[in-house]
Protein backbone atom coordinates (compact mmCIF):
# COMPACT_ATOMS: atom_id res chain seq x y z
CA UNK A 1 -20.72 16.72 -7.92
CA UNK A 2 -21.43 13.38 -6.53
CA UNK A 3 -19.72 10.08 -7.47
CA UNK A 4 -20.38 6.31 -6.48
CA UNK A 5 -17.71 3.82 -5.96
CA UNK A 6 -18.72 0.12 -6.64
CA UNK A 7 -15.59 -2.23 -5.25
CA UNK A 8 -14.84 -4.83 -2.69
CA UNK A 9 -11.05 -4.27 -2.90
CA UNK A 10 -10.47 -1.83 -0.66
CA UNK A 11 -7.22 -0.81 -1.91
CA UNK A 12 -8.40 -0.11 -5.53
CA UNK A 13 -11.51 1.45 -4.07
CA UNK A 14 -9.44 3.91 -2.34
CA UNK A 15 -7.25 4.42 -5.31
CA UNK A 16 -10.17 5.34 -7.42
CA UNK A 17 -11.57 7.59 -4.51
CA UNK A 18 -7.79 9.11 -4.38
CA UNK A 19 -7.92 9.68 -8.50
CA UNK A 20 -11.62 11.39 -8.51
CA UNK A 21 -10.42 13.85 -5.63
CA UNK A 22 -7.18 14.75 -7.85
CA UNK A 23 -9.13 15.48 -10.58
CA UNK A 24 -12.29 17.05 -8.88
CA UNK A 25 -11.25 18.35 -5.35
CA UNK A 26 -14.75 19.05 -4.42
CA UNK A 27 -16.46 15.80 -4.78
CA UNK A 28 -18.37 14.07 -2.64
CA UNK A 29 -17.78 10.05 -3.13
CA UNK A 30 -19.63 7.33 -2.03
CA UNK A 31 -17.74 3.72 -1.83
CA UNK A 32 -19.54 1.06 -1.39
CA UNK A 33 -18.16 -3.36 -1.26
CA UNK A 34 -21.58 -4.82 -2.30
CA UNK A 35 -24.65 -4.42 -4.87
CA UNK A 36 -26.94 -4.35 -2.64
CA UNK A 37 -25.73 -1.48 -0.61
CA UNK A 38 -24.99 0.32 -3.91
CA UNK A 39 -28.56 0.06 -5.14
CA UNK A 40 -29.25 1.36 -1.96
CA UNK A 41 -27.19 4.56 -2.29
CA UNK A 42 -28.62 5.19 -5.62
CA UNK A 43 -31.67 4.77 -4.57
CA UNK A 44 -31.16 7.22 -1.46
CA UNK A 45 -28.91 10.23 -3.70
CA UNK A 46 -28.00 9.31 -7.11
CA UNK A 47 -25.12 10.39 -8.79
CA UNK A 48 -22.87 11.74 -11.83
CA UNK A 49 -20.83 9.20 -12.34
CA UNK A 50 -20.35 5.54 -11.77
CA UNK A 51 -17.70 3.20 -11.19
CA UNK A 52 -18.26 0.01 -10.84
CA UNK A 53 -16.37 -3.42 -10.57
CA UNK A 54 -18.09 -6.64 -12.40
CA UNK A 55 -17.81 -9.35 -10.30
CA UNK A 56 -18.77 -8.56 -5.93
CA UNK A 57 -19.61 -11.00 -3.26
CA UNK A 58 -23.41 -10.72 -3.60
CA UNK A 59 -23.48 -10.51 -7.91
CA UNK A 60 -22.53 -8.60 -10.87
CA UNK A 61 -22.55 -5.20 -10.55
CA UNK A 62 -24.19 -5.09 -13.76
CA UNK A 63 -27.42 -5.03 -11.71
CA UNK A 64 -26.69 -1.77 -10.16
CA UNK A 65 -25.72 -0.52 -14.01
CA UNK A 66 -29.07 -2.00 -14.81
CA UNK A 67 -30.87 -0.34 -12.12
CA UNK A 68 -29.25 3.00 -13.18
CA UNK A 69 -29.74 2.55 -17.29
CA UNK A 70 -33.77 2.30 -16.21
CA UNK A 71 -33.62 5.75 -14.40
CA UNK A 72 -31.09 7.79 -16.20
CA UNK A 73 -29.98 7.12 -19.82
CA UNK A 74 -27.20 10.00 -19.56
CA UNK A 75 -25.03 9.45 -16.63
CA UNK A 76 -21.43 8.26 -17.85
CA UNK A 77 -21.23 4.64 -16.26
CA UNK A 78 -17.15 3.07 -15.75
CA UNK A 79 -17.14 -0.90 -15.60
CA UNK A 80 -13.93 -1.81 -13.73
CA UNK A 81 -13.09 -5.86 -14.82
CA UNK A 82 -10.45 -8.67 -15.43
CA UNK A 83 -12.22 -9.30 -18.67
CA UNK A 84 -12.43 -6.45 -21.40
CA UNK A 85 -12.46 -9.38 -24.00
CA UNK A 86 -14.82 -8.77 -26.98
CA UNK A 87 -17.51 -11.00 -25.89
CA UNK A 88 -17.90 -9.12 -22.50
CA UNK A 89 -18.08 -6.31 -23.90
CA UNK A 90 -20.51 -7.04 -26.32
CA UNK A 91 -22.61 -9.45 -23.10
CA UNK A 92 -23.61 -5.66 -21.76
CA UNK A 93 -24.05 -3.48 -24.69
CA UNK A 94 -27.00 -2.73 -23.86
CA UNK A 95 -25.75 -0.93 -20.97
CA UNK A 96 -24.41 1.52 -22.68
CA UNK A 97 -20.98 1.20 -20.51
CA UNK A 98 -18.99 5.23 -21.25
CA UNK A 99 -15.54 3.05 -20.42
CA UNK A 100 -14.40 -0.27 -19.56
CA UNK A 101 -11.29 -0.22 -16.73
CA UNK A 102 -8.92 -3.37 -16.80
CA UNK A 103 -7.20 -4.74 -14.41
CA UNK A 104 -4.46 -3.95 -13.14
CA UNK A 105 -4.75 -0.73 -14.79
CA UNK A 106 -2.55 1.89 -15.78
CA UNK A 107 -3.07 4.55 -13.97
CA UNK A 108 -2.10 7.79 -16.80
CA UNK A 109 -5.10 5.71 -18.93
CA UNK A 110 -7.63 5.75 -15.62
CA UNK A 111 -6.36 9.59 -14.95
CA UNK A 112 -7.30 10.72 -18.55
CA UNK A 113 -10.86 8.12 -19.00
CA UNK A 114 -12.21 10.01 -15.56
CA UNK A 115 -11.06 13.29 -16.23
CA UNK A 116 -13.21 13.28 -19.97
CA UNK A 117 -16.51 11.80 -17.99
CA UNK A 118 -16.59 13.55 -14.62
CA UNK A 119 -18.46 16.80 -15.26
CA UNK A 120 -16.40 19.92 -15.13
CA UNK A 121 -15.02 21.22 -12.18
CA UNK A 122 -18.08 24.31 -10.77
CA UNK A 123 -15.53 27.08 -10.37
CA UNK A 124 -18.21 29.30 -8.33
CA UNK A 125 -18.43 27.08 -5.66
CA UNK A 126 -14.75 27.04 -4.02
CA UNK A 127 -13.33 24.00 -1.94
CA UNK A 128 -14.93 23.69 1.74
CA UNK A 129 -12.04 24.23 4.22
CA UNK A 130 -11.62 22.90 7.35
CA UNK A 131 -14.23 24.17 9.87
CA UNK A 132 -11.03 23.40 12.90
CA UNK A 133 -9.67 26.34 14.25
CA UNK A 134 -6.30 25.43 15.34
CA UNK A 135 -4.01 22.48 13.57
CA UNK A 136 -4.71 20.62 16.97
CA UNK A 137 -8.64 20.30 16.01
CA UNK A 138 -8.01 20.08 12.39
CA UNK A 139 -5.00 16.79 12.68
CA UNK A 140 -7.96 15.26 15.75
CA UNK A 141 -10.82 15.80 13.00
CA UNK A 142 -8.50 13.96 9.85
CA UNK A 143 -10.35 10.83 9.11
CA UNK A 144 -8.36 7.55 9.20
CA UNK A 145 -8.25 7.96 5.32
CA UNK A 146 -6.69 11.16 4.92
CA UNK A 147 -3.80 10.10 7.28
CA UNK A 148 -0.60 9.27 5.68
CA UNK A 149 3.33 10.00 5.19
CA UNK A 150 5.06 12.30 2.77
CA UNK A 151 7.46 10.91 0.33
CA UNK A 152 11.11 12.00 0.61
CA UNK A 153 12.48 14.59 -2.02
CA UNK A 154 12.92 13.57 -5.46
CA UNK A 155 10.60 10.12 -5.06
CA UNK A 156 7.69 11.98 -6.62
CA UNK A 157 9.22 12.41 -9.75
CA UNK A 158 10.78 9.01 -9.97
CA UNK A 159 7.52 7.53 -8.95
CA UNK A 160 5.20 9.32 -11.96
CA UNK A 161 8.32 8.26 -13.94
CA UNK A 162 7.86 4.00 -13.34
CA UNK A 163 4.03 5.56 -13.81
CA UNK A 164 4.86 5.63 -17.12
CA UNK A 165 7.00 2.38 -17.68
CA UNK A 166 5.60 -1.14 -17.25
CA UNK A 167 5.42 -2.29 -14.10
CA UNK A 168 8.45 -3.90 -12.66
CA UNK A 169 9.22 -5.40 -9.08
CA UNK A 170 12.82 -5.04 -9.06
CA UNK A 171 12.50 -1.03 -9.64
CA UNK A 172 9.86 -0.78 -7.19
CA UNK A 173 11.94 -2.77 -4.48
CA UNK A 174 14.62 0.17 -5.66
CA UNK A 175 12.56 3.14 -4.69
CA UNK A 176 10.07 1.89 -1.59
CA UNK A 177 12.63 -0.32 0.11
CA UNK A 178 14.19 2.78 1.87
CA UNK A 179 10.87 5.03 1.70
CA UNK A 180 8.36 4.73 4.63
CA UNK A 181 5.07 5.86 2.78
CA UNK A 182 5.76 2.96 -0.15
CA UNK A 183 6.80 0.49 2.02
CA UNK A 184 3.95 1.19 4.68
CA UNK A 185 1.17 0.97 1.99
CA UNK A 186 2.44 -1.84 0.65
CA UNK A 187 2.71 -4.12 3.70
CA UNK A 188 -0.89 -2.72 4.54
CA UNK A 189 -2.07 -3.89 1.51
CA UNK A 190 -0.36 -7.13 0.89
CA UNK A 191 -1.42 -8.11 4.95
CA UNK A 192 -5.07 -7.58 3.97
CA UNK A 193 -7.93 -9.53 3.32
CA UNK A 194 -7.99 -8.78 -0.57
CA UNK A 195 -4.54 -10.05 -1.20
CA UNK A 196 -3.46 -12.28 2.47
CA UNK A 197 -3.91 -16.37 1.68
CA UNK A 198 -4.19 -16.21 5.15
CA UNK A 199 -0.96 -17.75 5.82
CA UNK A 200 2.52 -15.94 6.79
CA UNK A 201 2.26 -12.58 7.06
CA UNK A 202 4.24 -10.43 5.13
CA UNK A 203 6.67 -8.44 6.99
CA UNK A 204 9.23 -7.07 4.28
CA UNK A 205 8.69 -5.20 0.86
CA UNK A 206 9.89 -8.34 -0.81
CA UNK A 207 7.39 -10.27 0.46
CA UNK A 208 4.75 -7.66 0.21
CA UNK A 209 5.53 -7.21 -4.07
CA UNK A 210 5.32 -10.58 -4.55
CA UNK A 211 1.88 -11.04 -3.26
CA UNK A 212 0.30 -8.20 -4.65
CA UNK A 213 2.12 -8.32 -8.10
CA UNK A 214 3.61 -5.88 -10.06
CA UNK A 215 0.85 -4.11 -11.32
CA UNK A 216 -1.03 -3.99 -8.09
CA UNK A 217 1.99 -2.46 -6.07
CA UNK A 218 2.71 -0.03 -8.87
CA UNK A 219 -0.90 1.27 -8.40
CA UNK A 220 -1.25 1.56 -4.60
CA UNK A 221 2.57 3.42 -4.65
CA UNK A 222 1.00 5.63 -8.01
CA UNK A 223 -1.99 6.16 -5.35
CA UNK A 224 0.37 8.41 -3.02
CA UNK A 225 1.69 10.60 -5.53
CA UNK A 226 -2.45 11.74 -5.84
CA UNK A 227 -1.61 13.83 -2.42
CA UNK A 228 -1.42 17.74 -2.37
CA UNK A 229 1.15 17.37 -0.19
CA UNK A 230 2.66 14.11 -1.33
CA UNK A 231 6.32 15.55 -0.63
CA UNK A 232 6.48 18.75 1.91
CA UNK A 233 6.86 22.22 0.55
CA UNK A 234 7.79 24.49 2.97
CA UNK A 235 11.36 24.56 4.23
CA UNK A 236 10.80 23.83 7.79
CA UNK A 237 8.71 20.96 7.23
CA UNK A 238 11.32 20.03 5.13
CA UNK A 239 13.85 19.97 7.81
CA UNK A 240 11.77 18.45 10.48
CA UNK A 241 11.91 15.38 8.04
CA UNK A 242 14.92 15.47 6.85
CA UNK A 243 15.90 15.13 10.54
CA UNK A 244 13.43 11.67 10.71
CA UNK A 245 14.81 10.31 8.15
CA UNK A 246 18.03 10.69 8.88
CA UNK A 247 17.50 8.82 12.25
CA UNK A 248 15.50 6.26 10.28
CA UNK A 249 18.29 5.26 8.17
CA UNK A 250 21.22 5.29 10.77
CA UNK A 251 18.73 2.80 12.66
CA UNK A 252 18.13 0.79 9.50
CA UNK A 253 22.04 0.78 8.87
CA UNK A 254 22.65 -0.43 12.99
CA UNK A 255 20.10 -3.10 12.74
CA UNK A 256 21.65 -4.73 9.74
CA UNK A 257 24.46 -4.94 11.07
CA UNK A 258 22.90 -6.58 14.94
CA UNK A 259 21.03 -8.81 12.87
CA UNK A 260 24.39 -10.38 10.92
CA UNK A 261 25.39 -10.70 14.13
CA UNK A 262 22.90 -12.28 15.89
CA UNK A 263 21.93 -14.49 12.77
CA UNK A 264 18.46 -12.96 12.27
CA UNK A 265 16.34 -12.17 9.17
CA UNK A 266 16.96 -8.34 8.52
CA UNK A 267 13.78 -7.39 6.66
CA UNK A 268 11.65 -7.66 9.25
CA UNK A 269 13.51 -4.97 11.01
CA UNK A 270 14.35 -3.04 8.28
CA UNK A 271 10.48 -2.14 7.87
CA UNK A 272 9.76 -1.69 11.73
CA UNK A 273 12.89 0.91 11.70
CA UNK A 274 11.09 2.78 8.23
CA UNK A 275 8.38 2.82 10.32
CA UNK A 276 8.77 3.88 14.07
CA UNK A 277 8.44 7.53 12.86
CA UNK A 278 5.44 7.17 11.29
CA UNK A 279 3.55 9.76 13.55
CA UNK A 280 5.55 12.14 13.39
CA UNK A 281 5.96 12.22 9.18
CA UNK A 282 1.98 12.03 9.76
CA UNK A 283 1.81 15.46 11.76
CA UNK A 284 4.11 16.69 9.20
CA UNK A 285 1.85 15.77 5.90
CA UNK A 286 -1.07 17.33 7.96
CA UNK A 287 1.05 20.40 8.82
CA UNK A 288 1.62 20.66 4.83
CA UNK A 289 -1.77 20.62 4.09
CA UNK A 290 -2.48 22.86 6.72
CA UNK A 291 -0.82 25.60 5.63
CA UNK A 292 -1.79 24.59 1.88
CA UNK A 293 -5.09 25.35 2.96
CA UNK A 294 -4.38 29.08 4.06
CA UNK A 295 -3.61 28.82 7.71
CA UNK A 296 -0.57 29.92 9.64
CA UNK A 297 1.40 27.25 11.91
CA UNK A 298 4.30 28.61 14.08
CA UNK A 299 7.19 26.65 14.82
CA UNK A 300 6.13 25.96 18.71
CA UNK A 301 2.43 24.54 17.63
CA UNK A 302 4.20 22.28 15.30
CA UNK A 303 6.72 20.95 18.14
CA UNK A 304 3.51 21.02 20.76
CA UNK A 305 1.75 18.82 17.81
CA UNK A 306 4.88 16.65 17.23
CA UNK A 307 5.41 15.60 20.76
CA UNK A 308 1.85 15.42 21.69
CA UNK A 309 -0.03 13.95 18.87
CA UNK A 310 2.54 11.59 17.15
CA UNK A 311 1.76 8.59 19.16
CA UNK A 312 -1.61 8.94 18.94
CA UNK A 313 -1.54 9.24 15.00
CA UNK A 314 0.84 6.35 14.79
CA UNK A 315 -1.86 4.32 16.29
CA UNK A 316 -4.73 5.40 14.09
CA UNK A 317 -2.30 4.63 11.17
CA UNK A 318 -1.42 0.92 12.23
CA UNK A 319 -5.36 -0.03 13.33
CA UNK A 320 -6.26 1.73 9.97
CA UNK A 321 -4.22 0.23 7.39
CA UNK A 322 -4.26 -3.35 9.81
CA UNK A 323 -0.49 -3.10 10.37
CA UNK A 324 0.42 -7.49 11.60
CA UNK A 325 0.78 -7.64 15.13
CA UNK A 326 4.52 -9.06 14.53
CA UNK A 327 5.41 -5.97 12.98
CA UNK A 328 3.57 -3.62 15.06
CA UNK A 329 5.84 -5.00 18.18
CA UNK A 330 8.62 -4.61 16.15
CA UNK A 331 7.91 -1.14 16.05
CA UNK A 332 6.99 -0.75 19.36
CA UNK A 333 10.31 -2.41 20.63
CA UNK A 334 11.84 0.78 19.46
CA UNK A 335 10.47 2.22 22.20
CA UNK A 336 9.97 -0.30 25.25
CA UNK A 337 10.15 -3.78 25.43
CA UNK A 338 7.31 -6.54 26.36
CA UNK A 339 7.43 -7.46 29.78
CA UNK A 340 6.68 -10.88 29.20
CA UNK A 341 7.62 -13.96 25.89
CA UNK A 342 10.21 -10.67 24.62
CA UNK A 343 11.66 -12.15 21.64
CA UNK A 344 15.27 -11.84 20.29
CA UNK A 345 14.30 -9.59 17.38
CA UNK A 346 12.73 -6.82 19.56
CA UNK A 347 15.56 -7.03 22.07
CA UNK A 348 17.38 -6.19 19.10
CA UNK A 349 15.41 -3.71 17.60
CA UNK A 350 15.23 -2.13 21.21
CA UNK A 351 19.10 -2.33 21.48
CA UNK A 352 20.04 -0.38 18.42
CA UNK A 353 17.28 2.21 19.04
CA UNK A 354 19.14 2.34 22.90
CA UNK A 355 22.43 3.05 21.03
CA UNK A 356 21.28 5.61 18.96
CA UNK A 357 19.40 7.06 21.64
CA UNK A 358 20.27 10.53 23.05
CA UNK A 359 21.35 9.19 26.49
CA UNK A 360 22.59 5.57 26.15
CA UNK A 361 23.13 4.12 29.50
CA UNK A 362 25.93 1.84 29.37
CA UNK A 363 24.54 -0.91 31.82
CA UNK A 364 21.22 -1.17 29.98
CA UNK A 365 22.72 -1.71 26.42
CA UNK A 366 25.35 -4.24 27.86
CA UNK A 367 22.27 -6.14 29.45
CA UNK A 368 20.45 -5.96 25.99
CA UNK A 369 23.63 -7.11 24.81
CA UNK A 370 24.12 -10.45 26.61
CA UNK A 371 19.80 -11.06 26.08
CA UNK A 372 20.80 -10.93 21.97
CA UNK A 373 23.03 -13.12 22.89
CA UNK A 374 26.24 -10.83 21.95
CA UNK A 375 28.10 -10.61 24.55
């Protein structure tokens, strides 16, 4: 089964690429930002379904739909648009469009249209597993796009539940301002070239709702909850995260209160502290899925993984979803600091993280002290 994706948004392209592998595991999808390279695609392997936005940098993607009406009368055809007015509707008739998408959209309505036009599922041909033998090749092999974090017990089913409610800012600042995976996706998307003015960066999930809108950040956050292993099954996954979380809140809680004090804008830190375990709630998604597919994972590959791979995933995760540099040396202050132009919010950020830290070393945090100007 073979689909093509037809949209410059990035975000919604992966959301739609995210929806057709929930409902038809086995796939393959082709996404594509411009008409041209779509003909292209259809020209080289054509397809059995096709979604496709109306308006793209180099036309309407009505030509592709055009292209495909004179070659194949049957396959269903999706139109994805800001305008599902009569008239529009009635401009491409001739098309024969199966469904027209609106934007935002509601995601139950875009679950339920795809599932009725993708062809049934071809239960004699079983999903492809990975060809890694070891969870060290397989997490190394993971494409940028299959890398993300798990949700925390219980957000699943209070995200699907605002899935079904219109959209509303204040009770998605409720759930994502104290979960990781929300607030990561959303500052990735709101920092991007889709949604960015190009101005201030956004650095807080305030900031990061507001430009994308309520309907938008509804979607993207909808978009995790598409994961196999959108929360972690298995107990001691479970309390390997439990454990990161734990830390990540007692951090959040310190720098509050250091920022008060030092007269500095908390949401900035807030997200680097949700963040600065982002490899390691990585590793333990991929661990999940792992073992969803089959494979056994003892205890001492999954440390060996955790301390070994974590900073590398991290990495992929902030080049991937174009994490701002501010934010990204937010996060980083956690760790170490700059040697040179440190600024007074990482000295903070590095001086709570030194508190909390398993060894504090009393001279170090009073010198952090008196350079955030607290002593």
């Amino acid at each position: 089964m073979r689909v093509i994706i037809l949209e410059d948004d990035a975000w919604i392209a992966d959301l739609l690429r995210q929806i057709v592998h929930s409902l038809r595991p086995q796939a393959q999808i082709s996404c594509q930002v411009s008409v041209s390279a779509a003909l292209a695609e259809w020209q080289r392997q054509s397809a059995d379904l096709v979604i496709c936005d109306w308006n793209l940098p180099d036309g309407p993607g009505t030509r592709l739909l055009e292209q495909i009406r004179k070659q194949d009368s049957q396959i269903p055809l999706v139109m994805i648009t800001g305008r599902a007015d009569r008239d529009s509707v009635l401009e491409v008739r001739s098309l024969r469009i199966n469904a027209f998408i609106s934007k935002p959209f509601q995601m139950p309505k875009v679950l339920d249209c795809l599932n009725r036009l993708l062809p049934s599922a071809d239960l004699s041909f079983p999903a492809s597993s990975s060809l890694a033998s070891n969870f060290s090749e397989f997490l190394s092999s993971q494409a940028a796009d299959e890398l993300d974090m798990p949700l925390q017990a219980g957000t699943l089913d209070k995200l699907r539940a605002l899935g079904r409610q219109p959209a509303d800012l204040r009770q998605l600042h409720n759930l994502g301002r104290d979960e990781p995976a929300i607030t990561a996706r959303l500052l990735a998307a709101a920092n991007s070239a889709q949604y960015s003015s190009g101005g201030e960066v956004c650095l807080s999930l305030t900031q990061a709702l507001q430009t994308l809108g309520a309907g938008t950040s509804l979607n993207i956050a909808l978009g995790l909850a598409l994961n196999p292993a959108a929360e972690l099954e298995d107990a001691e996954l479970q309390l390997q995260a439990m454990a990161a979380y734990e830390q990540i809140q007692v951090l959040c809680q310190r720098l509050a209160e250091l920022a008060a004090a030092c007269r500095l804008d908390p949401a900035p830190l807030h997200s680097a502290a949700l963040l600065h375990r982002m490899g390691e709630l990585c590793v333990l998604q991929q661990a999940q899925r792992w073992r969803n597919s089959g494979h056994t994972l003892s205890l001492e590959e999954l440390s060996q993984a955790l301390s070994g791979a974590s900073s590398e995933v991290a990495a992929r995760l902030k080049i991937h979803w174009r994490l701002p540099n501010p934010l990204r040396e937010l996060i980083g202050a956690c760790y170490a600091l700059p040697t040179i132009n440190t600024k007074r919010e990482a000295i903070v950020m590095h001086l709570a993280a030194s508190e909390l830290g398993p060894q504090p070393d009393s001279a170090k945090l009073a010198r952090l002290r008196r350079l955030a100007g607290l002593s």
